[in-house]
PDB file of N, CA and C in Angstrom:
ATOM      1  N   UNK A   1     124.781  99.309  83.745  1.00  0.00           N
ATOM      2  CA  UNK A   1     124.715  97.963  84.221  1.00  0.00           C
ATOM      3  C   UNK A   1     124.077  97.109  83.142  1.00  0.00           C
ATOM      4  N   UNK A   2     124.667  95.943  82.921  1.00  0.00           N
ATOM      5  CA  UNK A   2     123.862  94.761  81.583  1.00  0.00           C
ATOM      6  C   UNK A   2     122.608  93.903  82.502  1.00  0.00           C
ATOM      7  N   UNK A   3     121.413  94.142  82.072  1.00  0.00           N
ATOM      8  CA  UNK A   3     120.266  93.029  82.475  1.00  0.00           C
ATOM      9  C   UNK A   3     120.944  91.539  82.016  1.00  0.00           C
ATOM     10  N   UNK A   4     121.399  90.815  83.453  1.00  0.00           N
ATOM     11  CA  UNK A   4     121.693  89.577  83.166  1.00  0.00           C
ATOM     12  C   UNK A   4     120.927  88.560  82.244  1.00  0.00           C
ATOM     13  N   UNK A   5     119.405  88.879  81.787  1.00  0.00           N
ATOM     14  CA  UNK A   5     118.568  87.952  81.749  1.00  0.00           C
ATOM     15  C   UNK A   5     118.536  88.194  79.965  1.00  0.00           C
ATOM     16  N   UNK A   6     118.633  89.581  79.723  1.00  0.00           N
ATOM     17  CA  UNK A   6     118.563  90.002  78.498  1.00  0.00           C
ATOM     18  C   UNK A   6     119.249  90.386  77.979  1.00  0.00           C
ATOM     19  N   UNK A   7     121.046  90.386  78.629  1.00  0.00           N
ATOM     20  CA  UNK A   7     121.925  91.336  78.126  1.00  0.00           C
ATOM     21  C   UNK A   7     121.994  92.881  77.619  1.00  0.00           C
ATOM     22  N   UNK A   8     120.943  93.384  78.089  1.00  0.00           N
ATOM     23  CA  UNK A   8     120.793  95.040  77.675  1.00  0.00           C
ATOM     24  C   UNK A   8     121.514  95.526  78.669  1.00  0.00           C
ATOM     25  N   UNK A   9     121.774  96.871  77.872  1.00  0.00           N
ATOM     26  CA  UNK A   9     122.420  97.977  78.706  1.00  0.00           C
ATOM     27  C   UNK A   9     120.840  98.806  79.589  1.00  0.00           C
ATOM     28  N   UNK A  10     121.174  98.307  81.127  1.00  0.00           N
ATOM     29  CA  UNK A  10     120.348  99.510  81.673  1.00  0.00           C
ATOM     30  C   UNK A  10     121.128 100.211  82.626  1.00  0.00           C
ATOM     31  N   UNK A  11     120.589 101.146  82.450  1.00  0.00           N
ATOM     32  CA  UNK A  11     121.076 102.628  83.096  1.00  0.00           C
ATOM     33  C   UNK A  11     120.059 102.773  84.597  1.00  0.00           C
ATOM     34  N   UNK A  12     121.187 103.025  86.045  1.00  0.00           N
ATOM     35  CA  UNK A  12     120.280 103.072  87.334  1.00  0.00           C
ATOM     36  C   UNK A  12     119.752 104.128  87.590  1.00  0.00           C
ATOM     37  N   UNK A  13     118.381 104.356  88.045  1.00  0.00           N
ATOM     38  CA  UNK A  13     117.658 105.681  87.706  1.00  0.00           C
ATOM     39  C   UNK A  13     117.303 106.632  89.493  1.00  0.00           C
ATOM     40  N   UNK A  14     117.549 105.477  89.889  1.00  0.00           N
ATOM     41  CA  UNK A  14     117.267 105.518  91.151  1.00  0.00           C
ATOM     42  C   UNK A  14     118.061 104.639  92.329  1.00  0.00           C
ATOM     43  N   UNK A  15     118.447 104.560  93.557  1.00  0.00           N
ATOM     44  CA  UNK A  15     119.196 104.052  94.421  1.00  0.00           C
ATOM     45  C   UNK A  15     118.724 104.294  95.539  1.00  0.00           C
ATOM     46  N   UNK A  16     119.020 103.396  96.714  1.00  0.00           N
ATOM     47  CA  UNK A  16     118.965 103.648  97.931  1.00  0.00           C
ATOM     48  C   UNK A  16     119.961 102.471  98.871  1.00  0.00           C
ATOM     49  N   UNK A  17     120.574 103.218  99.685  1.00  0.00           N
ATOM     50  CA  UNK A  17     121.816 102.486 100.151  1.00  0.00           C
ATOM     51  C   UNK A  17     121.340 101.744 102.289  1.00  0.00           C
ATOM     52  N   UNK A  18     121.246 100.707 102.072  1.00  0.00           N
ATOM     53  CA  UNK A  18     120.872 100.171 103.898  1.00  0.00           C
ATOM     54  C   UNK A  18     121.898  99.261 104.237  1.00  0.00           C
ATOM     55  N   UNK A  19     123.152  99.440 104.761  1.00  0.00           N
ATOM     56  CA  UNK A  19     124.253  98.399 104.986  1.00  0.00           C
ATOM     57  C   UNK A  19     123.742  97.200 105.420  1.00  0.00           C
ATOM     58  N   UNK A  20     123.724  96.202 104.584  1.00  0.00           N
ATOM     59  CA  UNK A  20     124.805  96.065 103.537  1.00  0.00           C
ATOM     60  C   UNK A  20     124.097  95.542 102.047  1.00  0.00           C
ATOM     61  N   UNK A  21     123.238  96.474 102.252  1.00  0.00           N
ATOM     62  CA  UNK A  21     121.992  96.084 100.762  1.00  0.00           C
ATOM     63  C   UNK A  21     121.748  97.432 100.151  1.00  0.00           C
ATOM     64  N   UNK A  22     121.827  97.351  98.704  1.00  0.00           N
ATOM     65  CA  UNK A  22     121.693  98.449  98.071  1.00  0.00           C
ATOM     66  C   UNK A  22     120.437  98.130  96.869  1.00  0.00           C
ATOM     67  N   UNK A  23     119.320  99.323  96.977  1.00  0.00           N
ATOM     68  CA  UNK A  23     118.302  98.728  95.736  1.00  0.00           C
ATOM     69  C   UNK A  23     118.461  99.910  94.778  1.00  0.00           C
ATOM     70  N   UNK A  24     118.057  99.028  93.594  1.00  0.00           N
ATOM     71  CA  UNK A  24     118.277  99.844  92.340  1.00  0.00           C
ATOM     72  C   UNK A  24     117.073  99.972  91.689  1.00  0.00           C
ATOM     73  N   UNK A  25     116.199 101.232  90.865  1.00  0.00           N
ATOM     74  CA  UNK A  25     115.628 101.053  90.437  1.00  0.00           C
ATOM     75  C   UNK A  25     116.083 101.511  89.071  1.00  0.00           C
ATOM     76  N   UNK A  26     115.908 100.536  87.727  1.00  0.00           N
ATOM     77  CA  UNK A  26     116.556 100.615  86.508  1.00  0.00           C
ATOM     78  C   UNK A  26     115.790 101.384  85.600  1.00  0.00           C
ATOM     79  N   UNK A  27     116.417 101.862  84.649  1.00  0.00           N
ATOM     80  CA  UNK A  27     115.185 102.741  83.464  1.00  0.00           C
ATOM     81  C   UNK A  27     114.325 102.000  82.693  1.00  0.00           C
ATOM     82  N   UNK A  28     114.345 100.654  83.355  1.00  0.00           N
ATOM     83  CA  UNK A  28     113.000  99.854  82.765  1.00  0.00           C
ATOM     84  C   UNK A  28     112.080  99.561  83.522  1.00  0.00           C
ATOM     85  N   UNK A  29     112.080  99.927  84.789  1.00  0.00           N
ATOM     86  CA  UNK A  29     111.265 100.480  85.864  1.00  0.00           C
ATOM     87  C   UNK A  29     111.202  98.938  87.022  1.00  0.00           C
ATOM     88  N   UNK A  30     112.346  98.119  86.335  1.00  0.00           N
ATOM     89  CA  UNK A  30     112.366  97.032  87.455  1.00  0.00           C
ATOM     90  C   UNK A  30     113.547  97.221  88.906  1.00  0.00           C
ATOM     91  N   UNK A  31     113.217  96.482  89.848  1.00  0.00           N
ATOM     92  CA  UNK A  31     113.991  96.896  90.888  1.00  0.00           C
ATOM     93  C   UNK A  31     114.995  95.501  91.491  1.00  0.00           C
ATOM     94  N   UNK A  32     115.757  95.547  91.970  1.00  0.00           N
ATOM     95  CA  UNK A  32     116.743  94.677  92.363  1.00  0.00           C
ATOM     96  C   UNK A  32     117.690  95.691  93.436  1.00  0.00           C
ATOM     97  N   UNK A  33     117.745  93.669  94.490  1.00  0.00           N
ATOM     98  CA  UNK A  33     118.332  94.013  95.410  1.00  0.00           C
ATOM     99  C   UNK A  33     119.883  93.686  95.357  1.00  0.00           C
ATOM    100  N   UNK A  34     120.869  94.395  96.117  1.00  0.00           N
ATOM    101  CA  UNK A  34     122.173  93.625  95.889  1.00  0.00           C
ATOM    102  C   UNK A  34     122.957  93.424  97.573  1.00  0.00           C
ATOM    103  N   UNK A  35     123.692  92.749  97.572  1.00  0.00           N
ATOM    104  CA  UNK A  35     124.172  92.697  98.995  1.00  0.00           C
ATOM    105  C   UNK A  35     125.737  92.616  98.692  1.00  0.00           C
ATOM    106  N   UNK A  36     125.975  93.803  99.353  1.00  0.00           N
ATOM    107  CA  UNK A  36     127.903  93.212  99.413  1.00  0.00           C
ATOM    108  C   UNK A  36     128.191  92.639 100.619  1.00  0.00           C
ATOM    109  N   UNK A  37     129.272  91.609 100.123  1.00  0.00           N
ATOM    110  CA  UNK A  37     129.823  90.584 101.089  1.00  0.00           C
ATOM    111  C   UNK A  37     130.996  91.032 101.715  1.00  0.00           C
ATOM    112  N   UNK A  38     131.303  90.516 102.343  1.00  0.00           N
ATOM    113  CA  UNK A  38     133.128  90.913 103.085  1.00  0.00           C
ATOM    114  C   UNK A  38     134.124  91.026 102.123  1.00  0.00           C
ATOM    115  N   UNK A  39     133.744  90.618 100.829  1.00  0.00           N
ATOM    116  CA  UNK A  39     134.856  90.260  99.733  1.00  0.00           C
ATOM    117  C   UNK A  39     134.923  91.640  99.214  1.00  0.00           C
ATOM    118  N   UNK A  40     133.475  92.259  98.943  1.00  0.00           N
ATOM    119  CA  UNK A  40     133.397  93.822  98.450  1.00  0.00           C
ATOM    120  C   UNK A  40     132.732  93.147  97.476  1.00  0.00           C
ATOM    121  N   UNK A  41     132.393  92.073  97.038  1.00  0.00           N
ATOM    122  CA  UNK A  41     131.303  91.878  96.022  1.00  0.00           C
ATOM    123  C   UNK A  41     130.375  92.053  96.330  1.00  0.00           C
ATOM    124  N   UNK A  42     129.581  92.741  95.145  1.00  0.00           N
ATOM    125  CA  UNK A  42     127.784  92.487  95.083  1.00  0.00           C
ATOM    126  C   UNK A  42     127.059  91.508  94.608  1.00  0.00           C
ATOM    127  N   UNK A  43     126.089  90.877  95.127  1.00  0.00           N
ATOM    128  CA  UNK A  43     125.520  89.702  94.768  1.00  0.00           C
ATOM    129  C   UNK A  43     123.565  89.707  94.979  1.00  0.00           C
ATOM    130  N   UNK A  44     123.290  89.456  93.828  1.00  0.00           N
ATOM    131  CA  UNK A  44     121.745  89.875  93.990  1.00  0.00           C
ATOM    132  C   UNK A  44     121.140  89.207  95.019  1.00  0.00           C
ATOM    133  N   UNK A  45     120.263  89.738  95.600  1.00  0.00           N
ATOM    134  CA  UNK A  45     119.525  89.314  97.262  1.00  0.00           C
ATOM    135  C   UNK A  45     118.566  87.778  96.278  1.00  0.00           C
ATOM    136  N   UNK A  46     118.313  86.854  96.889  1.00  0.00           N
ATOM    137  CA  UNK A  46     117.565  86.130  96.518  1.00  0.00           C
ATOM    138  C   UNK A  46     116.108  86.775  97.014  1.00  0.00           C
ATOM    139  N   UNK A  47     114.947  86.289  96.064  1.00  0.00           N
ATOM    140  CA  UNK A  47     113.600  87.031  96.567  1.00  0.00           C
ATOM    141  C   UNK A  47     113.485  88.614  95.823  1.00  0.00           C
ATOM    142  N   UNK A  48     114.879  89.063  95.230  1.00  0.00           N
ATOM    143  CA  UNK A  48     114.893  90.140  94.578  1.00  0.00           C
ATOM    144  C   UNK A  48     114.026  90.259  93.717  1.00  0.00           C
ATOM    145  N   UNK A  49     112.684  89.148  92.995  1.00  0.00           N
ATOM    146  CA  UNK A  49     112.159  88.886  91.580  1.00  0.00           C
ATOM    147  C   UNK A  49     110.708  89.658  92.513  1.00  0.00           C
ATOM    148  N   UNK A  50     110.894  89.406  93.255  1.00  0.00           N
ATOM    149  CA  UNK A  50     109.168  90.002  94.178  1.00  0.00           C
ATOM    150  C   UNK A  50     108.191  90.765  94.010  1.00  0.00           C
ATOM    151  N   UNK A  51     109.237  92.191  93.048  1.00  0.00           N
ATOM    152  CA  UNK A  51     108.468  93.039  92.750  1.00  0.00           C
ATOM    153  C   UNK A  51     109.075  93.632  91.705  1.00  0.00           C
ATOM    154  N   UNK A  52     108.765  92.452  90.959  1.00  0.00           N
ATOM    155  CA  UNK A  52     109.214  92.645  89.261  1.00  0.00           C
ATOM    156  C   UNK A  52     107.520  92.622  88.673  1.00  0.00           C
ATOM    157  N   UNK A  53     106.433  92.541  89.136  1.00  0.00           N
ATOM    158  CA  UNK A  53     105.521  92.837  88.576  1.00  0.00           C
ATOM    159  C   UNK A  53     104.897  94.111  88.579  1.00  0.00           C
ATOM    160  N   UNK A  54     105.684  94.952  88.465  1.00  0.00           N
ATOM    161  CA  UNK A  54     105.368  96.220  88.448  1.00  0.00           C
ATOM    162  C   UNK A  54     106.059  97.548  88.150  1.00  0.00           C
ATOM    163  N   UNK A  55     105.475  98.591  87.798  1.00  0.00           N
ATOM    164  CA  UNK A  55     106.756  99.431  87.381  1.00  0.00           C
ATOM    165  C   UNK A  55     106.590 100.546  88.069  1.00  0.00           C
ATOM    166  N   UNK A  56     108.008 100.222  89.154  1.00  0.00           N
ATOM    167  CA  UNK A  56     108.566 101.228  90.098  1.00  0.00           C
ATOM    168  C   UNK A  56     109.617 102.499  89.429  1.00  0.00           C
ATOM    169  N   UNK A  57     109.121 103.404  89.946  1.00  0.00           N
ATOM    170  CA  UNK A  57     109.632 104.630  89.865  1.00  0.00           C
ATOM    171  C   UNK A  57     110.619 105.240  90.994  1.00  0.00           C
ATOM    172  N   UNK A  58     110.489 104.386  91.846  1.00  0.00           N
ATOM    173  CA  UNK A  58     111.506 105.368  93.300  1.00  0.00           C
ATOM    174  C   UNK A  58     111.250 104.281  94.271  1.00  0.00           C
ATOM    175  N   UNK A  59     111.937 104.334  94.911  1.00  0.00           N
ATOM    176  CA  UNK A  59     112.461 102.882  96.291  1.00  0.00           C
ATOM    177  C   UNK A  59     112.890 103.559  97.126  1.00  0.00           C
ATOM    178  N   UNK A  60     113.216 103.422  98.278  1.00  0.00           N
ATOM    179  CA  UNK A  60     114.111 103.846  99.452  1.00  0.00           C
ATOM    180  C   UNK A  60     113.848 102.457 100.625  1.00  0.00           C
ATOM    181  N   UNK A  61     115.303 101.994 100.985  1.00  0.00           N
ATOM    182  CA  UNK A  61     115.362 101.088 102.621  1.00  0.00           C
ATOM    183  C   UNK A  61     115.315 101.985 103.513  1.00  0.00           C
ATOM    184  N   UNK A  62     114.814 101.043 104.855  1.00  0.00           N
ATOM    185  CA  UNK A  62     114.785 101.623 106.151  1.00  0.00           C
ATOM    186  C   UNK A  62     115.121 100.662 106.885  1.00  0.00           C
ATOM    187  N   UNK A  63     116.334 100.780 108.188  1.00  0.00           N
ATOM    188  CA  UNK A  63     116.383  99.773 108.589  1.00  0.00           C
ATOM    189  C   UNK A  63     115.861 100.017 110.212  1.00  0.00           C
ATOM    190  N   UNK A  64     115.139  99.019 110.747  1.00  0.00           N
ATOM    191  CA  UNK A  64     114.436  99.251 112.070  1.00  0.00           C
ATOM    192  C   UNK A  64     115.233  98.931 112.900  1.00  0.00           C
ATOM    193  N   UNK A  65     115.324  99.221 113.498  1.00  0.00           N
ATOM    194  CA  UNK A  65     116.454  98.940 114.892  1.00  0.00           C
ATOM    195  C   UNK A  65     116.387  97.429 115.657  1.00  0.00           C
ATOM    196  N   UNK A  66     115.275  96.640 115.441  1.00  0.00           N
ATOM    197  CA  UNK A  66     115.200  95.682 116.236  1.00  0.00           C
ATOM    198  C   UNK A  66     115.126  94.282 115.022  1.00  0.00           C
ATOM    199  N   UNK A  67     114.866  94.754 114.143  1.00  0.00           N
ATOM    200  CA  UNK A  67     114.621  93.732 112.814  1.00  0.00           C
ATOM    201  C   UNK A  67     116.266  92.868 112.235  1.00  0.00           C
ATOM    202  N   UNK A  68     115.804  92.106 111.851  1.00  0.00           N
ATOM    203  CA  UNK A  68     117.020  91.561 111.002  1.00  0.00           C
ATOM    204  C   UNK A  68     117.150  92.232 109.763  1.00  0.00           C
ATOM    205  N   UNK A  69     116.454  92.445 108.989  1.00  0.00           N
ATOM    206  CA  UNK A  69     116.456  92.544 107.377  1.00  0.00           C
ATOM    207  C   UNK A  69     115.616  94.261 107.560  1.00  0.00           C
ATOM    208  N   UNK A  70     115.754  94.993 106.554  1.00  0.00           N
ATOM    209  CA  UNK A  70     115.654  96.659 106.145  1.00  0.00           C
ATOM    210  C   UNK A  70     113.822  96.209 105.707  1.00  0.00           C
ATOM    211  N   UNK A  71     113.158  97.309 105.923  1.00  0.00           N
ATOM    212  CA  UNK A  71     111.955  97.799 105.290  1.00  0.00           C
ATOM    213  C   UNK A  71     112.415  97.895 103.709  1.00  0.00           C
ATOM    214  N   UNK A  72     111.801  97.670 102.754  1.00  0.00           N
ATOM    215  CA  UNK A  72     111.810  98.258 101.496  1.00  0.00           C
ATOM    216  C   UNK A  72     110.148  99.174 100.649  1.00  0.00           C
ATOM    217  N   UNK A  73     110.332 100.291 100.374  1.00  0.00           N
ATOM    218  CA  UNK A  73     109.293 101.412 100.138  1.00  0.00           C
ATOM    219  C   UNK A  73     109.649 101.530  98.810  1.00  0.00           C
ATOM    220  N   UNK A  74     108.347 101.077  97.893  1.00  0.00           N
ATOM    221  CA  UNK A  74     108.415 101.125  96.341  1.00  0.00           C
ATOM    222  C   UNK A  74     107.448 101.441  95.998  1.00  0.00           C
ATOM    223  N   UNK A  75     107.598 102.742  95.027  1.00  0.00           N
ATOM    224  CA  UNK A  75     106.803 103.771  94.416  1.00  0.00           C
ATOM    225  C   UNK A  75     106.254 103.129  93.287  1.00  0.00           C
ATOM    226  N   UNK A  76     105.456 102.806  93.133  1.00  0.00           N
ATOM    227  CA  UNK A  76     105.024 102.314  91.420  1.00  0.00           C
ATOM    228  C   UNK A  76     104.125 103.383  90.401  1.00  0.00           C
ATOM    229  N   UNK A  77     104.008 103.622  88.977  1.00  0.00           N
ATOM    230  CA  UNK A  77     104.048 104.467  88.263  1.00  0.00           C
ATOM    231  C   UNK A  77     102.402 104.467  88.435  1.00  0.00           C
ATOM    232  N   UNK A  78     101.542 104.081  89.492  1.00  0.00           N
ATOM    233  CA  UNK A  78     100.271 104.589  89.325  1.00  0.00           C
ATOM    234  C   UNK A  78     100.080 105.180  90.636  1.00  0.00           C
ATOM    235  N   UNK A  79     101.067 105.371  91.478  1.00  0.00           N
ATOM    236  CA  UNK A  79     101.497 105.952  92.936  1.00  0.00           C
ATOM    237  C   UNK A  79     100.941 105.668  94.250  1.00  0.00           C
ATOM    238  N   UNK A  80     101.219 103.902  93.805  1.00  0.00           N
ATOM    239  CA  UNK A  80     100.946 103.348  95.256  1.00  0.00           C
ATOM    240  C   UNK A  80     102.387 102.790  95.460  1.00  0.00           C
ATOM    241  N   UNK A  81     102.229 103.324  97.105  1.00  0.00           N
ATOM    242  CA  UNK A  81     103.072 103.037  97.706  1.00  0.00           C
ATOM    243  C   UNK A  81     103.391 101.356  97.906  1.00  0.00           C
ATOM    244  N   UNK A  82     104.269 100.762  98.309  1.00  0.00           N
ATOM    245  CA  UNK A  82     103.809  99.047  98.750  1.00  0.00           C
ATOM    246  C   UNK A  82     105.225  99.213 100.203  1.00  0.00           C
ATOM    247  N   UNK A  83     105.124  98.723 101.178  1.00  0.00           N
ATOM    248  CA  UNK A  83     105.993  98.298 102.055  1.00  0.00           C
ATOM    249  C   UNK A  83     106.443  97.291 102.026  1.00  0.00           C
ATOM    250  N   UNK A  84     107.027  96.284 102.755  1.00  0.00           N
ATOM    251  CA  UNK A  84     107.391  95.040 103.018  1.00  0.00           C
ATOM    252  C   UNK A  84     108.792  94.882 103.527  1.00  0.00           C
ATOM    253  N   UNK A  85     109.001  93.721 104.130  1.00  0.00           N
ATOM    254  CA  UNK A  85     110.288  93.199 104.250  1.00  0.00           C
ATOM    255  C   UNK A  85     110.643  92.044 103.606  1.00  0.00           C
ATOM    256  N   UNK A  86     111.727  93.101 102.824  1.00  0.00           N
ATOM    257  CA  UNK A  86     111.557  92.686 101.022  1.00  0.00           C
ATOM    258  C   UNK A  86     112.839  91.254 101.207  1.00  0.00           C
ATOM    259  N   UNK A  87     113.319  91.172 102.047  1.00  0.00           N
ATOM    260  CA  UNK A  87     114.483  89.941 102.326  1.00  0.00           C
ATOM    261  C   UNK A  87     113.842  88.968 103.237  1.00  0.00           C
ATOM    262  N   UNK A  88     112.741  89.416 104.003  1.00  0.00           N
ATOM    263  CA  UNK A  88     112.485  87.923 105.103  1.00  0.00           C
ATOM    264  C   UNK A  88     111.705  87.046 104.563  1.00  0.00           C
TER     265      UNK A  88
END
């Protein structure tokens, strides 16, 4: 995948899939959200920049049964956990 911001080639190191949002964590240890639309495009979640201050190692969504938007669980390289609802 090319970092839009920098044009580099990064490579996805990590994934986790919550219909209809998929997060990536890249080999530069930043994370981004994407959402496919009805079209089959992906389009980055706005609010995706949230937890660009830090360097995540592993992510996984959860989606709660009563919520609008997925839990997001991000590992960062000094091994704290962080939760949130990374879209509301």
């Amino acid at each position: 995948m090319v970092d839009e911001e920098t044009d580099e080639e990064r490579r996805i190191v990590a994934s986790s899939f919550c219909d209809p949002y998929i997060l990536l964590i890249k080999d530069d240890h930043t994370s981004m959200v994407l959402k496919l639309d009805r079209k089959g495009e992906l389009d980055e979640v706005e609010g995706s920049n949230a937890f660009k201050s830090s360097e995540w190692v592993s992510g996984c969504m959860h989606q709660q049964i009563e919520a609008q938007h997925p839990l997001i669980y991000l590992l960062n390289a000094k091994g704290t956990m962080n939760v949130r609802h990374y879209l509301a």
